[in-house]
Protein backbone atom coordinates (compact mmCIF):
# COMPACT_ATOMS: atom_id res chain seq x y z
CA UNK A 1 -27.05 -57.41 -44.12
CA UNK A 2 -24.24 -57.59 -46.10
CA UNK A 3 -22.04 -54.68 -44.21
CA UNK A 4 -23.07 -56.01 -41.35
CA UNK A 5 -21.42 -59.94 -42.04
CA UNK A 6 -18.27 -57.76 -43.13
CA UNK A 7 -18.12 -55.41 -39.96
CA UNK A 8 -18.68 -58.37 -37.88
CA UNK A 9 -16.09 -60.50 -39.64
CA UNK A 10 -13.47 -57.64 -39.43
CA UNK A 11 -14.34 -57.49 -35.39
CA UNK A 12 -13.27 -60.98 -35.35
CA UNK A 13 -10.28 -61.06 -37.27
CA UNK A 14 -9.00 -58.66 -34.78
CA UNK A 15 -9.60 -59.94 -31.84
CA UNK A 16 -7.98 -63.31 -33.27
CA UNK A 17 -4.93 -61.01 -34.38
CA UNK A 18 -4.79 -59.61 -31.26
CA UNK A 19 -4.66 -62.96 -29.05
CA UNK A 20 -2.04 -64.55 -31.61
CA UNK A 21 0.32 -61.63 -31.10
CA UNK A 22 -0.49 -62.13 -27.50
CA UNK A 23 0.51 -65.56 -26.90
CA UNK A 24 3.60 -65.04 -29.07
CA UNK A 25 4.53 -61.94 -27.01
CA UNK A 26 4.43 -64.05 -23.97
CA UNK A 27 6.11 -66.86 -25.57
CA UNK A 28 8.94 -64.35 -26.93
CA UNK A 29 9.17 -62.97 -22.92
CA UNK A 30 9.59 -66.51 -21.93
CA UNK A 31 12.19 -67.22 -24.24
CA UNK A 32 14.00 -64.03 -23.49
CA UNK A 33 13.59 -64.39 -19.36
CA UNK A 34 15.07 -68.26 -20.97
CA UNK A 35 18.24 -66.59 -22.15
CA UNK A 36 18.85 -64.13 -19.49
CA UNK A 37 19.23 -66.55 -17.22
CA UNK A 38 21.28 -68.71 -18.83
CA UNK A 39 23.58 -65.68 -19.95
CA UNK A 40 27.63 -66.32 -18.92
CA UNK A 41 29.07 -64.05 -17.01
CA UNK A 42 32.28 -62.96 -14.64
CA UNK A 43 31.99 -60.17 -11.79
CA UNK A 44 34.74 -59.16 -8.79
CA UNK A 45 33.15 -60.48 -5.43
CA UNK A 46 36.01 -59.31 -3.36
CA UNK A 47 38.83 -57.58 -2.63
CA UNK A 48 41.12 -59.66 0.20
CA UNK A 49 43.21 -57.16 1.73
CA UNK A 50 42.37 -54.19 -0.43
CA UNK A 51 38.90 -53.69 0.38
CA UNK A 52 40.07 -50.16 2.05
CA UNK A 53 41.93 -49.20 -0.81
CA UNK A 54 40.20 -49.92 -3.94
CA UNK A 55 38.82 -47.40 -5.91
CA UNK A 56 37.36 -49.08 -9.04
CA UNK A 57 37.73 -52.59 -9.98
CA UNK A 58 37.58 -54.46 -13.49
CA UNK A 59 34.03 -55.21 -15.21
CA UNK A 60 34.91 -58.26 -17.40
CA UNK A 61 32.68 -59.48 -19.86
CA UNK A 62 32.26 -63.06 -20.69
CA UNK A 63 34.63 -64.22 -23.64
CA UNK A 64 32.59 -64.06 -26.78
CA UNK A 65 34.17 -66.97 -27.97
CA UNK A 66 35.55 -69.72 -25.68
CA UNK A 67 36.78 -72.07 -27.60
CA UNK A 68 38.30 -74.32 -26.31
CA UNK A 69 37.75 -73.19 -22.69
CA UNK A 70 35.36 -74.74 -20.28
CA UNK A 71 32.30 -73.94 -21.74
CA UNK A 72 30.35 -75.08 -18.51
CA UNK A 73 33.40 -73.91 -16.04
CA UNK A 74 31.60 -72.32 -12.58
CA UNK A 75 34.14 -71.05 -9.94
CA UNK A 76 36.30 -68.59 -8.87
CA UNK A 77 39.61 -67.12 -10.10
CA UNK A 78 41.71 -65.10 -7.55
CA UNK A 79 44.24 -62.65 -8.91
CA UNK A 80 46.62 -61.42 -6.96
CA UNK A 81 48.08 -58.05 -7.33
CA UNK A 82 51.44 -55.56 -6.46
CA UNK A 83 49.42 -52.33 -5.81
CA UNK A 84 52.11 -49.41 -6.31
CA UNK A 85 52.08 -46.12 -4.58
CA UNK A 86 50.73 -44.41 -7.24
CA UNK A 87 47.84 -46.06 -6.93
CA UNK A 88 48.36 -48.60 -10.11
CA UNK A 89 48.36 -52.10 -10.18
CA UNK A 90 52.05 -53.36 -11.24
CA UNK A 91 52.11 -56.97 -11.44
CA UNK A 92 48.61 -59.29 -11.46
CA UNK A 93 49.19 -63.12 -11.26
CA UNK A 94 46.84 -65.84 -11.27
CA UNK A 95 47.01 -68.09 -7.80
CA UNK A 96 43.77 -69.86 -8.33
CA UNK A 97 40.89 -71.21 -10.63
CA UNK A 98 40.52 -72.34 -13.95
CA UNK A 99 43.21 -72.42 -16.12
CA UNK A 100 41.44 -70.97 -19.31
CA UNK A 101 40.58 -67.62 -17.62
CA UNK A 102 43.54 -67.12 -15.69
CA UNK A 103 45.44 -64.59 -18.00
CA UNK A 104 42.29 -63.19 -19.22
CA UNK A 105 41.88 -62.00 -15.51
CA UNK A 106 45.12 -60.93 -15.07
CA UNK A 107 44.86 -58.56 -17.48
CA UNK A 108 41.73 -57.39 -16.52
CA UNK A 109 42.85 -57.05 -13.06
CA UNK A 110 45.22 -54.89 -14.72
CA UNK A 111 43.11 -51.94 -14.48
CA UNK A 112 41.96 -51.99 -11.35
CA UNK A 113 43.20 -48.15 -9.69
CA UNK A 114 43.55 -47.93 -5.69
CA UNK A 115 43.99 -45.10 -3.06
CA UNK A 116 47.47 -44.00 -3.80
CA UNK A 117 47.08 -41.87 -0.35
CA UNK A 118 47.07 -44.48 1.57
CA UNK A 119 49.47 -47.19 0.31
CA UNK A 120 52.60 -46.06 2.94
CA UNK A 121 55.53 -45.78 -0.24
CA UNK A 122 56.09 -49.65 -0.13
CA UNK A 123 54.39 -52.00 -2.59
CA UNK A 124 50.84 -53.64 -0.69
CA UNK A 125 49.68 -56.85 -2.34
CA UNK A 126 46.00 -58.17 -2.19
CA UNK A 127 43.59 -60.58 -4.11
CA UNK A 128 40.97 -59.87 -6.37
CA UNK A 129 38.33 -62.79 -6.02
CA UNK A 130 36.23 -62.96 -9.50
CA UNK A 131 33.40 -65.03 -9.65
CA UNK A 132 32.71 -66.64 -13.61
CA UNK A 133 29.67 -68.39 -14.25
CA UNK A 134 28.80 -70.28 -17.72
CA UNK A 135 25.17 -71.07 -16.69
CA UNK A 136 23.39 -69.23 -13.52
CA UNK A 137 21.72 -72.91 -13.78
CA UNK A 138 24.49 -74.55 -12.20
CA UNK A 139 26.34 -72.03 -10.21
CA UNK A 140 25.05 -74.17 -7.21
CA UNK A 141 27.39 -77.50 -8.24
CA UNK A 142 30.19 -75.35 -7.11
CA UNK A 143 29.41 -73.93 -4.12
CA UNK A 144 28.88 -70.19 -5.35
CA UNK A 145 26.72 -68.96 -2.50
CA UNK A 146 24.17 -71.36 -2.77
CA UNK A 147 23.14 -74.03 -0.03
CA UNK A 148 23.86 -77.47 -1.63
CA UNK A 149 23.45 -81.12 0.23
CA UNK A 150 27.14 -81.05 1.18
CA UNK A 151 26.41 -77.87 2.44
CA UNK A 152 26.45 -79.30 6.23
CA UNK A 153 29.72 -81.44 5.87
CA UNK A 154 32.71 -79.52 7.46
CA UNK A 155 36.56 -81.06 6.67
CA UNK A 156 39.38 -80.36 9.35
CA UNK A 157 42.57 -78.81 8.09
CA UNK A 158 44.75 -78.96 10.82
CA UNK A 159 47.48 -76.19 10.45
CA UNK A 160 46.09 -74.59 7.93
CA UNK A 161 49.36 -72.17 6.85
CA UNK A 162 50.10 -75.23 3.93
CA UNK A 163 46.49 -74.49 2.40
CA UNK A 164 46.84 -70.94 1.66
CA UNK A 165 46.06 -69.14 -1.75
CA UNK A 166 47.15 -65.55 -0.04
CA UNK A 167 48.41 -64.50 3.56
CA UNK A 168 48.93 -61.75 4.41
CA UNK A 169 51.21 -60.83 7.37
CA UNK A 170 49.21 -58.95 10.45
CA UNK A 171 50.61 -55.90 11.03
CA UNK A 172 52.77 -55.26 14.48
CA UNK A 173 50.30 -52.74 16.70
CA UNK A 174 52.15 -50.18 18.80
CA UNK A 175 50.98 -51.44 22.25
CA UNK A 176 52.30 -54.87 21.52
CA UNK A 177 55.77 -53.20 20.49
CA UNK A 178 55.90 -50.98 23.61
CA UNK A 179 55.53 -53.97 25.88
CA UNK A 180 57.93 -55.98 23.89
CA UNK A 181 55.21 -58.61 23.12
CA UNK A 182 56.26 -61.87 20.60
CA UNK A 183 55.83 -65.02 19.96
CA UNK A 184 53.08 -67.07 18.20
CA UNK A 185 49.19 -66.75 17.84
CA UNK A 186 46.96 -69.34 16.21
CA UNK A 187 43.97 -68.69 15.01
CA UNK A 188 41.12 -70.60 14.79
CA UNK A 189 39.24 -69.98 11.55
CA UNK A 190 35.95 -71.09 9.05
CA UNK A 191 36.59 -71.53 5.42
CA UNK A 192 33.79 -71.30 2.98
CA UNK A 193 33.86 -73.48 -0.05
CA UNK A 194 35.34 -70.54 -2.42
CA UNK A 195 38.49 -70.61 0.16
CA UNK A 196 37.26 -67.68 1.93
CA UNK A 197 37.40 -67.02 5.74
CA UNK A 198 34.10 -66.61 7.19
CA UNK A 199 35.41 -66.21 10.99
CA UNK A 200 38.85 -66.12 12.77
CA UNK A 201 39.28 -66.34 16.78
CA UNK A 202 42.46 -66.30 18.11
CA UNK A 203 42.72 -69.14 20.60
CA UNK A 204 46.89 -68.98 22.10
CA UNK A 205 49.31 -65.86 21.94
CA UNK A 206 50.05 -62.96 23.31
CA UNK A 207 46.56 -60.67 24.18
CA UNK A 208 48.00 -57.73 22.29
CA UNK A 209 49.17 -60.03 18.80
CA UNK A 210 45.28 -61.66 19.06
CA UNK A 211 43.24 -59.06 17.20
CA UNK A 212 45.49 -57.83 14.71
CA UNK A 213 46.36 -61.75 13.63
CA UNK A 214 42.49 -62.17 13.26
CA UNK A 215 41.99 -59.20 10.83
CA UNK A 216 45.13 -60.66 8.96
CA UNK A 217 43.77 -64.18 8.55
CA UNK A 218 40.02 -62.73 7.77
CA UNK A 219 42.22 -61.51 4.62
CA UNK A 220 43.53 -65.00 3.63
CA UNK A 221 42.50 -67.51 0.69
CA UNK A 222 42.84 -70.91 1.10
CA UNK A 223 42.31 -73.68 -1.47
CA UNK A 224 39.29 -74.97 -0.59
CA UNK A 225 39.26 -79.01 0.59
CA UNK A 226 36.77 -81.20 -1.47
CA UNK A 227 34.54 -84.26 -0.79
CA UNK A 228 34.04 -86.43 -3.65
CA UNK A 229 35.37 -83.53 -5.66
CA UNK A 230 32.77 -81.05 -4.46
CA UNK A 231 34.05 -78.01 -2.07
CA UNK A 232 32.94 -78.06 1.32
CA UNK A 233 33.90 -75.46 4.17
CA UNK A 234 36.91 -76.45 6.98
CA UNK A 235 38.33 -75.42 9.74
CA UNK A 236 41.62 -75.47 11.11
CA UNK A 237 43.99 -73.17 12.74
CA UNK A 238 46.60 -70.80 11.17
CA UNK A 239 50.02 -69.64 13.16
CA UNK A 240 51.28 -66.28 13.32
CA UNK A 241 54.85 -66.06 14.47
CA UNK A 242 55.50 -62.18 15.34
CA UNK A 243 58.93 -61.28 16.17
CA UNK A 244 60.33 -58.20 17.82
């Protein structure tokens, strides 16, 4: 009877063991899936006007220690870079976004290495767009992708050309130069609330200049306009002026 009290009391004891290291197991998952989410972090979302070229960009890590950065900074940082035939970057400069992590990006932006093959012997510029994030919690206060209730408010611009970040000239296409075709082009155009262009129609101009000034201004950054300090989307129109 004895054994018996002691094989049964063992059973038990395990199976209590075994829940208790259960539950804390699921706790310590929780607290982990906790952390991951709230983990800082900075990634490249685009390339403006060196999305053809690019053959790897930076991987930045999250500053260990801040200090006395914006510890709860969520935005975007646009570098802009002087890609050299070779293929190199030779000058990155900050044109956008937080202070604090402005030269941190331009170094890291740095080592970004592009198509030498295709970069014509002159010096092409373009903008890296990096996307930091201190919480993924509140990545939505700042327009990152992520509908918020100012979502639906669009600003007006006007002529947009004072607004931009980056803008890049369209190039000249051969049929417009063989008919001797000039002059100005606007172009309508969407901005998101990072100061991207979502769309670009060309509304005036010459039919020839209309298509390559929307692939230029589908390249441009803009400082995004704010309501009650929150980024919304605009619209407005940009002006090419080609010239024989």
């Amino acid at each position: 009877m004895s054994n018996w009290l002691m094989r049964y009391a063992l059973v038990l004891w395990l199976l209590t063991a075994a829940t208790i290291c259960g539950v804390v197991s699921v706790r310590g998952q929780e607290r982990t899936n906790q952390k991951a989410e709230e983990i800082p972090y900075i990634k490249v979302i685009d390339c403006l006007d060196c999305n053809d070229l690019f053959i790897t960009l930076p991987t930045p890590k999250y500053p260990a220690y801040v200090g006395y950065g914006p510890h709860q900074y969520n935005g975007s940082v646009a570098i802009q870079v002087s890609i050299m035939n070779n293929g190199r970057v030779g000058k990155a400069t900050a044109i956008s976004g937080h202070p604090y992590f402005r030269p941190i990006l331009e170094r890291e932006a740095m080592s970004a290495t592009f198509k030498p093959d295709i970069v014509d012997g002159s010096t092409r510029t373009g903008v890296i767009l990096f996307l930091v994030v201190s919480k993924a919690d509140n990545a939505e206060k700042v327009g990152l992708g992520i509908k918020r209730k100012l979502a639906s408010k669009v600003l007006s611009c006007g002529v947009c050309n004072q607004n931009a970040l980056f803008l890049p000239k369209p190039y000249y296409p051969e049929a417009a130069k063989s008919v001797g075709a000039a002059g100005k082009v606007a172009v309508e155009i969407l901005i998101d609330e990072n100061g991207r262009v979502q769309s670009a129609k060309a509304i005036s101009g010459h039919i020839f200049l209309r298509i390559a000034s929307e692939q230029a201004a589908l390249k441009s950054l803009f400082t995004p306009m704010t309501l009650g300090k929150v980024p919304v989307r605009s619209t407005g129109v940009v002006i090419y002026d080609f010239k024989r």
